[in-house]
Protein backbone atom coordinates (compact mmCIF):
# COMPACT_ATOMS: atom_id res chain seq x y z
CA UNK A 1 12.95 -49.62 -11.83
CA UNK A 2 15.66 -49.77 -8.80
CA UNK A 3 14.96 -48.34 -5.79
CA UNK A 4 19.28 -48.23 -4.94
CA UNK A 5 19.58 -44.13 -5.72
CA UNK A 6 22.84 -42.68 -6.23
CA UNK A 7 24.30 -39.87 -5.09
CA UNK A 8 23.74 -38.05 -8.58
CA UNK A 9 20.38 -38.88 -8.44
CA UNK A 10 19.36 -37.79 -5.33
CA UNK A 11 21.11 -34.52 -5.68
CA UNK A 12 18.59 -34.09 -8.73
CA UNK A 13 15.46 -34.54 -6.91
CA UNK A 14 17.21 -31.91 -4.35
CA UNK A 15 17.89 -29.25 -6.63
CA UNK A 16 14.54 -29.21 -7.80
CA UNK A 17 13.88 -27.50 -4.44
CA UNK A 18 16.00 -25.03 -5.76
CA UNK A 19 13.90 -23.57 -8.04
CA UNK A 20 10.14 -23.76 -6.45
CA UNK A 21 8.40 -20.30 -6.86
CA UNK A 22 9.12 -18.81 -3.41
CA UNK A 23 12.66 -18.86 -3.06
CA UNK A 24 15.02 -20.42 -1.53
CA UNK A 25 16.05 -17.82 0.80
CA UNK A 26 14.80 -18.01 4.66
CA UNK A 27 16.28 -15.05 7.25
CA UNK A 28 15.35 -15.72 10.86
CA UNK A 29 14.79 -12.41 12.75
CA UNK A 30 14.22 -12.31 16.62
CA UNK A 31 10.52 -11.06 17.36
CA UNK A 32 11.96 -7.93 18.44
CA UNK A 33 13.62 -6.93 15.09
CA UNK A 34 10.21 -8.39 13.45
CA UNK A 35 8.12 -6.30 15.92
CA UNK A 36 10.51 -2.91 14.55
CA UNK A 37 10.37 -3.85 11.06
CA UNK A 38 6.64 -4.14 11.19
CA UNK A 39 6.54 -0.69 13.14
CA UNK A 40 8.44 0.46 10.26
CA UNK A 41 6.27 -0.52 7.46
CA UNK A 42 2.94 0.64 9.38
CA UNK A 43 4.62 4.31 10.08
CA UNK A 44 5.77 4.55 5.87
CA UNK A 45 2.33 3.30 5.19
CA UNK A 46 0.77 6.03 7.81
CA UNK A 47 2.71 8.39 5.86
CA UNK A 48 1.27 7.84 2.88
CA UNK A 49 -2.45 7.52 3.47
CA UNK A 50 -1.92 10.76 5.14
CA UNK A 51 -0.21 12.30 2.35
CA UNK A 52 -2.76 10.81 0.19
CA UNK A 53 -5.68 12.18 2.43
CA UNK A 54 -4.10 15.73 2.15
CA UNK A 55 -3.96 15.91 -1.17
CA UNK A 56 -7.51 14.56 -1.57
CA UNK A 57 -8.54 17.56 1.20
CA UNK A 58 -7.14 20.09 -1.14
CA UNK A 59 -8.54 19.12 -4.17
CA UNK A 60 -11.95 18.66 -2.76
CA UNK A 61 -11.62 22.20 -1.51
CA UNK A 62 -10.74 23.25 -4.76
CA UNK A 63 -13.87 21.88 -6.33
CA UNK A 64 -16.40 23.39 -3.45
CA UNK A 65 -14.34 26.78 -4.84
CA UNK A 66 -15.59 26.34 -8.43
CA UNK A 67 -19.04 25.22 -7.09
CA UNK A 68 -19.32 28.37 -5.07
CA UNK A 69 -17.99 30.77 -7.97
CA UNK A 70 -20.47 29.11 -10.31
CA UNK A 71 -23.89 29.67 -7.58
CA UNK A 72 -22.31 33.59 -7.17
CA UNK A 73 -21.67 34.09 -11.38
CA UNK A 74 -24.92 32.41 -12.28
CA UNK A 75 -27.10 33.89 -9.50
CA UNK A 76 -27.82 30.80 -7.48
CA UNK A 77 -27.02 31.69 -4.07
CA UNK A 78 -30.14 31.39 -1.68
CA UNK A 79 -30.54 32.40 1.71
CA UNK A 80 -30.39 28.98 2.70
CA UNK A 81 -27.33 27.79 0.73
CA UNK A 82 -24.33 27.24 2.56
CA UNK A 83 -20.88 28.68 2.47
CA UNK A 84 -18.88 26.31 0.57
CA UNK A 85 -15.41 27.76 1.32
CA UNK A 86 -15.32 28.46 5.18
């Protein structure tokens, strides 16, 4: 085995880099334009859960609905039940 490398051979071991799993893109931002981006992603993400939390608000007052038409069709309402749909 030699330990003199040529040029060709060293460029082999090099572009190996070139195909590791991660990439072989890197971007430098500032920490300002990080600190926006991340702003960014947190207020989209917000938006979402929120969106998300809606819906789930509306369908959970959909069901309490049902329940309360089912205690009133089927005679179940007691003095001590509680309004469902306020």
């Amino acid at each position: 085995m030699s330990y003199y490398r040529t040029p060709f051979q060293i460029k082999n071991y090099i572009s190996a880099f070139d195909q590791m799993p991660f990439g072989s893109e890197v971007y430098v931002v500032s920490n300002s334009e990080y600190k926006k981006y991340k702003q960014q992603q947190a207020k989209e993400e917000i938006e979402v859960l929120e969106n998300r939390a809606e819906s789930y608000e509306k369908t959970a007052l959909s069901i309490r609905k049902v329940i309360q038409e089912l205690r009133e069709e089927n005679n179940l309402l007691s003095s001590d039940t509680k309004e469902l749909t306020e």
